[in-house]
C-alpha atoms as a PDB file:
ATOM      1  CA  UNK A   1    -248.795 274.094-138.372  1.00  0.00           C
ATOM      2  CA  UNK A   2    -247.598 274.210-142.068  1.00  0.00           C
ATOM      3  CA  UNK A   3    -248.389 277.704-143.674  1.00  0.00           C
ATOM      4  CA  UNK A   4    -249.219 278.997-140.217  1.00  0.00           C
ATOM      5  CA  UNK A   5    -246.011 281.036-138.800  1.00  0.00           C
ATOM      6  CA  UNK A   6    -244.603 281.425-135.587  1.00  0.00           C
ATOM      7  CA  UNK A   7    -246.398 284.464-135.011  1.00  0.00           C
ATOM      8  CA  UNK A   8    -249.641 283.457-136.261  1.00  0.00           C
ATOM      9  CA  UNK A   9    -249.248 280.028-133.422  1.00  0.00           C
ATOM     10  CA  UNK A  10    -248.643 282.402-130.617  1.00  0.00           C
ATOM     11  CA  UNK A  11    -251.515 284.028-131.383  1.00  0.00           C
ATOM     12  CA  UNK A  12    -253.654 281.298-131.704  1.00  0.00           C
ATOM     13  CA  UNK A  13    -252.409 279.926-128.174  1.00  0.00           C
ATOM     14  CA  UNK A  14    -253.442 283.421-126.721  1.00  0.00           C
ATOM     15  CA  UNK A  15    -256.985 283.405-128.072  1.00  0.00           C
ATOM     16  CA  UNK A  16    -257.419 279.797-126.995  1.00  0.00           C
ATOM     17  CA  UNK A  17    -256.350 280.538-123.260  1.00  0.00           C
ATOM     18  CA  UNK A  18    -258.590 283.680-123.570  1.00  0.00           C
ATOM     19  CA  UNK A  19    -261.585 281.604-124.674  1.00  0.00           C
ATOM     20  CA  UNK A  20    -261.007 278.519-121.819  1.00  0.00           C
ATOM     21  CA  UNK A  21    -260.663 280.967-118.835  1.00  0.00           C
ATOM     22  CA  UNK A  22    -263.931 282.802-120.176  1.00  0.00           C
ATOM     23  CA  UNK A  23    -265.790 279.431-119.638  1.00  0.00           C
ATOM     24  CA  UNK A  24    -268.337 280.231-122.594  1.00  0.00           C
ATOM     25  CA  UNK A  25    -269.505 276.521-121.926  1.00  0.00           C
ATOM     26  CA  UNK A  26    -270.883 278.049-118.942  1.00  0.00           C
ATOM     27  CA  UNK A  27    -273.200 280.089-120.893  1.00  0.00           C
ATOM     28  CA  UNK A  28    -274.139 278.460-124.138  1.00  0.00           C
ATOM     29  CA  UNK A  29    -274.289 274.659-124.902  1.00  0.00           C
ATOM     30  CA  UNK A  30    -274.040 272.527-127.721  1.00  0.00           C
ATOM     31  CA  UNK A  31    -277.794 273.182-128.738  1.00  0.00           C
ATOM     32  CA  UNK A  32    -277.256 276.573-129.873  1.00  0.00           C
ATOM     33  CA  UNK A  33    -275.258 278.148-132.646  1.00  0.00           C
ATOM     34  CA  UNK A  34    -273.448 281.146-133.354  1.00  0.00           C
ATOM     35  CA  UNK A  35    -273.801 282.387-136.917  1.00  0.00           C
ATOM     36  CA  UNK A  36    -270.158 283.515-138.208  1.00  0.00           C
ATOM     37  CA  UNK A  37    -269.930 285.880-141.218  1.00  0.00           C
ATOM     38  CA  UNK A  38    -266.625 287.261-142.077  1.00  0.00           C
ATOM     39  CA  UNK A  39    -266.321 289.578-145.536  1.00  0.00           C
ATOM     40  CA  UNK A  40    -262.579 288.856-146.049  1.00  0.00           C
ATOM     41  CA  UNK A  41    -262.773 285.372-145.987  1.00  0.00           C
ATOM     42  CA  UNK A  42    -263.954 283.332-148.669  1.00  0.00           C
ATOM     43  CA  UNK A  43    -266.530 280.691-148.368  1.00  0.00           C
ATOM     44  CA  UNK A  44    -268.546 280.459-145.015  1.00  0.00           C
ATOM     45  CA  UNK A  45    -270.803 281.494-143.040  1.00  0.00           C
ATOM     46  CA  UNK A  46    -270.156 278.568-140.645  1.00  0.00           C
ATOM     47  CA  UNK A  47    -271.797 278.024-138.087  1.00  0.00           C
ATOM     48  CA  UNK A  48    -270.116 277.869-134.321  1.00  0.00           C
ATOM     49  CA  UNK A  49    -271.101 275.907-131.238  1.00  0.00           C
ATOM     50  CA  UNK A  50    -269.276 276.022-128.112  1.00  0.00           C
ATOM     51  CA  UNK A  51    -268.749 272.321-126.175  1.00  0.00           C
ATOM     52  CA  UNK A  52    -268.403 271.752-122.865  1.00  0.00           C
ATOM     53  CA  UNK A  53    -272.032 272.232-121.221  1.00  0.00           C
ATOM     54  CA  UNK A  54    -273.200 269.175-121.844  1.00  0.00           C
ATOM     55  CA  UNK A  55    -270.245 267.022-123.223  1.00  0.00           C
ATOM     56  CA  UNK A  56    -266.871 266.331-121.813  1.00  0.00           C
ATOM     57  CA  UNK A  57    -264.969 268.117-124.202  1.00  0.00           C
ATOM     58  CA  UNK A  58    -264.658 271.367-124.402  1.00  0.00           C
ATOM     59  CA  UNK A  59    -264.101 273.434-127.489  1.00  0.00           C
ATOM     60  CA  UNK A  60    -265.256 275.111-130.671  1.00  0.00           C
ATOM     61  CA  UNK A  61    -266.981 274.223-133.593  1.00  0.00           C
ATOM     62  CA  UNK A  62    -267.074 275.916-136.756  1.00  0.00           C
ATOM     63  CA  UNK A  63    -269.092 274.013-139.530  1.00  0.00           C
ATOM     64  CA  UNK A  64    -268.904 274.786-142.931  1.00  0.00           C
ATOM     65  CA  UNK A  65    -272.533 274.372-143.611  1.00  0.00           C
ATOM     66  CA  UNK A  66    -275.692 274.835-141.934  1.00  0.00           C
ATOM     67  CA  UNK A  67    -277.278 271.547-143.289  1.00  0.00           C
ATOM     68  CA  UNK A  68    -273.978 269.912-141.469  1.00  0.00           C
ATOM     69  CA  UNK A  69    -274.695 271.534-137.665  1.00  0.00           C
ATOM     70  CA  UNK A  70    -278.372 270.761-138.548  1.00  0.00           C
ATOM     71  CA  UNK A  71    -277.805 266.740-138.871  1.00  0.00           C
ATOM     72  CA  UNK A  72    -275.640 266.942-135.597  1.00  0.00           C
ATOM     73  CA  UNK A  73    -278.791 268.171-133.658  1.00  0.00           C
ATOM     74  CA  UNK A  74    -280.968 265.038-135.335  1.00  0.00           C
ATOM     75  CA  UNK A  75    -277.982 262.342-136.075  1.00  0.00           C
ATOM     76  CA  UNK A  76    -275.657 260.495-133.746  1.00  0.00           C
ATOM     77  CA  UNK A  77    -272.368 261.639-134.983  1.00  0.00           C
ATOM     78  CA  UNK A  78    -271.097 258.056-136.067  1.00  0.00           C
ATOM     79  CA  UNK A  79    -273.931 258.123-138.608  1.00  0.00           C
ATOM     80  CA  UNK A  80    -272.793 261.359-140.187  1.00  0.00           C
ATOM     81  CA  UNK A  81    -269.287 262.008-139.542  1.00  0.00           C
ATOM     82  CA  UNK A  82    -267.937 261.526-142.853  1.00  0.00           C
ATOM     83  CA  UNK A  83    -270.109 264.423-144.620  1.00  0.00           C
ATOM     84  CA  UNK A  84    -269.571 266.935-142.206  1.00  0.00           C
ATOM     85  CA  UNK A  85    -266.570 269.446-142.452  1.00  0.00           C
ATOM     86  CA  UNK A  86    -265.222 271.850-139.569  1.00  0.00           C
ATOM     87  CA  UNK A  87    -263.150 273.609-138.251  1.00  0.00           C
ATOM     88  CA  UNK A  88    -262.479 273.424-134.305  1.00  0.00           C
ATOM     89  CA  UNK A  89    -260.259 273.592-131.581  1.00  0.00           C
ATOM     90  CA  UNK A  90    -260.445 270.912-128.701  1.00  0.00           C
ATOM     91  CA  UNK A  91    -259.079 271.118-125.252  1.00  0.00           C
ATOM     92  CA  UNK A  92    -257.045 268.627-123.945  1.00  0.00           C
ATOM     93  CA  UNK A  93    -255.222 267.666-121.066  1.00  0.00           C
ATOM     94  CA  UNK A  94    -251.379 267.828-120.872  1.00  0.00           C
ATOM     95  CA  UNK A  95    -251.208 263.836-120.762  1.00  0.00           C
ATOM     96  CA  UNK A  96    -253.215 263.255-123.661  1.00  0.00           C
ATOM     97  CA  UNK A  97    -252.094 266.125-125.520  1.00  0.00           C
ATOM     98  CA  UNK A  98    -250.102 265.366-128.963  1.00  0.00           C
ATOM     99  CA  UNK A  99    -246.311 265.618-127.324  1.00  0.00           C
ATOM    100  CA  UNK A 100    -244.569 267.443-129.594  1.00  0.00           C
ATOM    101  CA  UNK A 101    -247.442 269.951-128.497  1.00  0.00           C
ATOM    102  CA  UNK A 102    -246.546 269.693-124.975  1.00  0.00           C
ATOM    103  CA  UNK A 103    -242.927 270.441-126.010  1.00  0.00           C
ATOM    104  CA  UNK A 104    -243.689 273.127-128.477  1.00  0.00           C
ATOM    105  CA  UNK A 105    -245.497 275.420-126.036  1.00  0.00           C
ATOM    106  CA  UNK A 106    -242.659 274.549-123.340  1.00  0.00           C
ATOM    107  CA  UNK A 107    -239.983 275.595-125.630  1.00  0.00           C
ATOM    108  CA  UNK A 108    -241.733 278.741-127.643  1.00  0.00           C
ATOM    109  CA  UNK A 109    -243.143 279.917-124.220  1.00  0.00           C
ATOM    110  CA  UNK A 110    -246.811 280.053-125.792  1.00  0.00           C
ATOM    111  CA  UNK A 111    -249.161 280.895-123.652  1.00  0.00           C
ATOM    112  CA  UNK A 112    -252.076 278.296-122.205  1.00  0.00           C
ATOM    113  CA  UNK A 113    -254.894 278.544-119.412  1.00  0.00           C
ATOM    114  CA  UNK A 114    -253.732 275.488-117.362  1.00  0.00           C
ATOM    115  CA  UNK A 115    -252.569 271.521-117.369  1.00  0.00           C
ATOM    116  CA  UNK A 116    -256.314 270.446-119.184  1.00  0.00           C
ATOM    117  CA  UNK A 117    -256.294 273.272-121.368  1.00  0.00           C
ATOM    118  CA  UNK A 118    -253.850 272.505-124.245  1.00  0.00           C
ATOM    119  CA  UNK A 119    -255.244 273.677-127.557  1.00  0.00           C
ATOM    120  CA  UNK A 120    -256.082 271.340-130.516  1.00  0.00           C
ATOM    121  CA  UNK A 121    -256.806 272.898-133.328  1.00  0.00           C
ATOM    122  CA  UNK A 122    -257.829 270.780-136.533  1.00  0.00           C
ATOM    123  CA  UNK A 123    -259.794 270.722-139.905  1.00  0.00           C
ATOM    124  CA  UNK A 124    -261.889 267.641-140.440  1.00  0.00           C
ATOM    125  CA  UNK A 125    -262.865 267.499-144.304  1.00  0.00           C
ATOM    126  CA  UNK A 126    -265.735 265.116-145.553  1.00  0.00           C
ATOM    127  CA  UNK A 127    -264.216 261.252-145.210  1.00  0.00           C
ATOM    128  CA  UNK A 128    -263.282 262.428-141.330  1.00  0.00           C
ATOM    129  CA  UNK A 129    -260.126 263.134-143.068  1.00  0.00           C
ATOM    130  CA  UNK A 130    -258.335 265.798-140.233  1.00  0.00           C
ATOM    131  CA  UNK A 131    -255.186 267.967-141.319  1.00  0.00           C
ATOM    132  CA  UNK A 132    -254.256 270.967-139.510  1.00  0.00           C
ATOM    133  CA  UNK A 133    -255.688 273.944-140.399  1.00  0.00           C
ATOM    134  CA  UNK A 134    -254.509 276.718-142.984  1.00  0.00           C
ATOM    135  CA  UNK A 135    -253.254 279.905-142.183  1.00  0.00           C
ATOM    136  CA  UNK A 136    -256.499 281.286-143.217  1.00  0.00           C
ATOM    137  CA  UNK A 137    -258.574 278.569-140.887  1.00  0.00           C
ATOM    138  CA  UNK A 138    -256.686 279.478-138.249  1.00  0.00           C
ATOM    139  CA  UNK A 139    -257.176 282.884-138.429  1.00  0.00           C
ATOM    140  CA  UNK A 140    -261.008 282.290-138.638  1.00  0.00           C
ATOM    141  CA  UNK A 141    -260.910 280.232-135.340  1.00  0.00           C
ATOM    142  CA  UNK A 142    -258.689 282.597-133.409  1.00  0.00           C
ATOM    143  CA  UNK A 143    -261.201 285.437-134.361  1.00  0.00           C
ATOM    144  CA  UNK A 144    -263.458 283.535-133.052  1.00  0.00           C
ATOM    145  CA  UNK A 145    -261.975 282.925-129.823  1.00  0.00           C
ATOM    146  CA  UNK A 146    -261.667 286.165-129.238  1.00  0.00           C
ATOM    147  CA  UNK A 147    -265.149 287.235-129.790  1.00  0.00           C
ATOM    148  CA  UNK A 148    -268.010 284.659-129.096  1.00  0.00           C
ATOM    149  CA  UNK A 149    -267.334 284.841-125.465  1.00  0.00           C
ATOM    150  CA  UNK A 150    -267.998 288.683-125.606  1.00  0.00           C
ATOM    151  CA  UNK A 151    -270.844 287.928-128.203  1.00  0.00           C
ATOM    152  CA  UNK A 152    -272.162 285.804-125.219  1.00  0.00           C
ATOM    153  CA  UNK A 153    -272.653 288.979-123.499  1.00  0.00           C
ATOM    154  CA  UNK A 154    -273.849 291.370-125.762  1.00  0.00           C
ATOM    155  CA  UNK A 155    -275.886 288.908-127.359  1.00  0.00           C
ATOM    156  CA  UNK A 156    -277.325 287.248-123.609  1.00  0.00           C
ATOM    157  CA  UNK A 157    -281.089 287.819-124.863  1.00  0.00           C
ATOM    158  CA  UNK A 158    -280.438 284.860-127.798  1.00  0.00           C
ATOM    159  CA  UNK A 159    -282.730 287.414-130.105  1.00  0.00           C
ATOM    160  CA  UNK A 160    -281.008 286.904-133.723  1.00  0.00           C
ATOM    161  CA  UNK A 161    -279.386 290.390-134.101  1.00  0.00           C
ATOM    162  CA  UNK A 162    -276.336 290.643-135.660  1.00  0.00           C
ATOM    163  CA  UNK A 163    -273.333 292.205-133.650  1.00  0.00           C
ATOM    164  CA  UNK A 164    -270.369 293.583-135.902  1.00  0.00           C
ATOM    165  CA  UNK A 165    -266.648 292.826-134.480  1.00  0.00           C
ATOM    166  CA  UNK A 166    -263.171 294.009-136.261  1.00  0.00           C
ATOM    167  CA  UNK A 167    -260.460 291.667-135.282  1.00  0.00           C
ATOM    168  CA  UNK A 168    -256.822 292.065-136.810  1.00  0.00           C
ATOM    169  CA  UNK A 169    -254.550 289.141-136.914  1.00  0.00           C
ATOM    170  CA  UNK A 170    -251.837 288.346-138.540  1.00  0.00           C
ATOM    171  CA  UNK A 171    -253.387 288.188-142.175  1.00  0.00           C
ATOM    172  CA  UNK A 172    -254.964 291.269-141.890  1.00  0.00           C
ATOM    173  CA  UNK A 173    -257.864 293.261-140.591  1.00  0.00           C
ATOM    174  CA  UNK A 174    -261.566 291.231-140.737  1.00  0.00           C
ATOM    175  CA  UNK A 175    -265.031 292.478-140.219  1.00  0.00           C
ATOM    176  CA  UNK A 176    -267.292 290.120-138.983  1.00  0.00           C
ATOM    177  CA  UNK A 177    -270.530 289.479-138.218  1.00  0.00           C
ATOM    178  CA  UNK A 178    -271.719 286.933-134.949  1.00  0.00           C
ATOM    179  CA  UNK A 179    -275.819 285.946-134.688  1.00  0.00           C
ATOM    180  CA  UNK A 180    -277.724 283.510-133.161  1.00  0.00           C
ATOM    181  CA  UNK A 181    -279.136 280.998-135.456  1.00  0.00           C
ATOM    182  CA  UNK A 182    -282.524 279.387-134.388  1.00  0.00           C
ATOM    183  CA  UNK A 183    -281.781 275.384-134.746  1.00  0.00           C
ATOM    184  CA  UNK A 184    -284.418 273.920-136.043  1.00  0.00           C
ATOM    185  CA  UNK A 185    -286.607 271.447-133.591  1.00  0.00           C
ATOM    186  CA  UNK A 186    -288.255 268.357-134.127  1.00  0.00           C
ATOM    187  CA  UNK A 187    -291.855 269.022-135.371  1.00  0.00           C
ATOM    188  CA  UNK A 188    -294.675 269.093-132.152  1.00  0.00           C
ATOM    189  CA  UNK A 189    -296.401 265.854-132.267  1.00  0.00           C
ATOM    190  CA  UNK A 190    -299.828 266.091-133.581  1.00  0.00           C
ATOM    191  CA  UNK A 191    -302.459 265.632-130.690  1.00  0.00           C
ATOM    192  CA  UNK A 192    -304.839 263.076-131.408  1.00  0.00           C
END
């Protein structure tokens, strides 16, 4: 994973396995987003939305933007694809999975939640150009991993509070801050 050490992988493998036995797909679908705020981290917020409800893959989906997670809700994907940029982890299953990633978790013992839950992680840049994440981008998605599906809890009401979280990983300790962000709709029709 380039910049990303050992450490930092096994990590990342934890939180994902976390996150797919949790099921958040069970509770929140692809038309709602999680507003992710993080102090330490430059850039952001992005904005996170959990797949699985409604679509066959399941996953995690941090956008960079809120105009980006906005044209998903109103665009088929194919029409805006190459100006979005995120941040996400997909699972797949062991026969589809990359497999030097099958062998890498066999042979570092990193942890995962079954045979269809093997952990992509990626970072798609405007162009649909996809690289693997940073150290930094990595650390951002295992935080979040960690802490949406307990956000999904707290936060079952879908009122936009903000909920505070500490997470230390392997770059240090972040504060950050989860909310639900009302997606805009489609304007009523007007009633003639």
């Amino acid at each position: 994973m380039g910049t990303v050490s050992r450490e930092q992988t096994r990590d990342f493998y934890r939180a994902a396995a976390s996150f797919y036995r949790q099921s958040p797909w069970r509770i929140a679908s692809e038309a709602e987003t999680i507003r992710v705020a993080c102090q330490q981290l430059g850039g952001g917020p992005w904005y996170a939305v959990i797949l699985g409800k409604v679509i066959d893959t399941q996953g995690l989906m941090l956008y960079d933007d809120l105009e980006g997670r906005r044209l998903m809700q109103r665009v088929k994907y194919e029409l805006i694809a190459d100006r979005l940029q995120t941040i996400g982890v997909h699972f797949e299953d062991a026969r589809g999975a990359d497999p030097g990633s099958v062998a890498l978790v066999r042979e570092q013992g990193f942890e995962i939640a079954g045979p269809n839950a093997y952990p992509l992680a990626f970072r798609m840049e405007t162009g649909r150009r996809f690289r693997e994440p940073a150290a930094w981008e990595l650390e951002l998605l295992e935080a979040c991993l960690w802490t949406i599906p307990d956000f999904l809890k707290r936060a079952a009401d879908r009122k936009p509070d903000v909920y505070e979280y500490a997470f230390d990983g392997t770059i240090g300790r972040m504060s950050m801050d989860l909310a639900w962000v009302p997606i805009g709709r489609s304007r009523p029709r007007r009633r003639d």
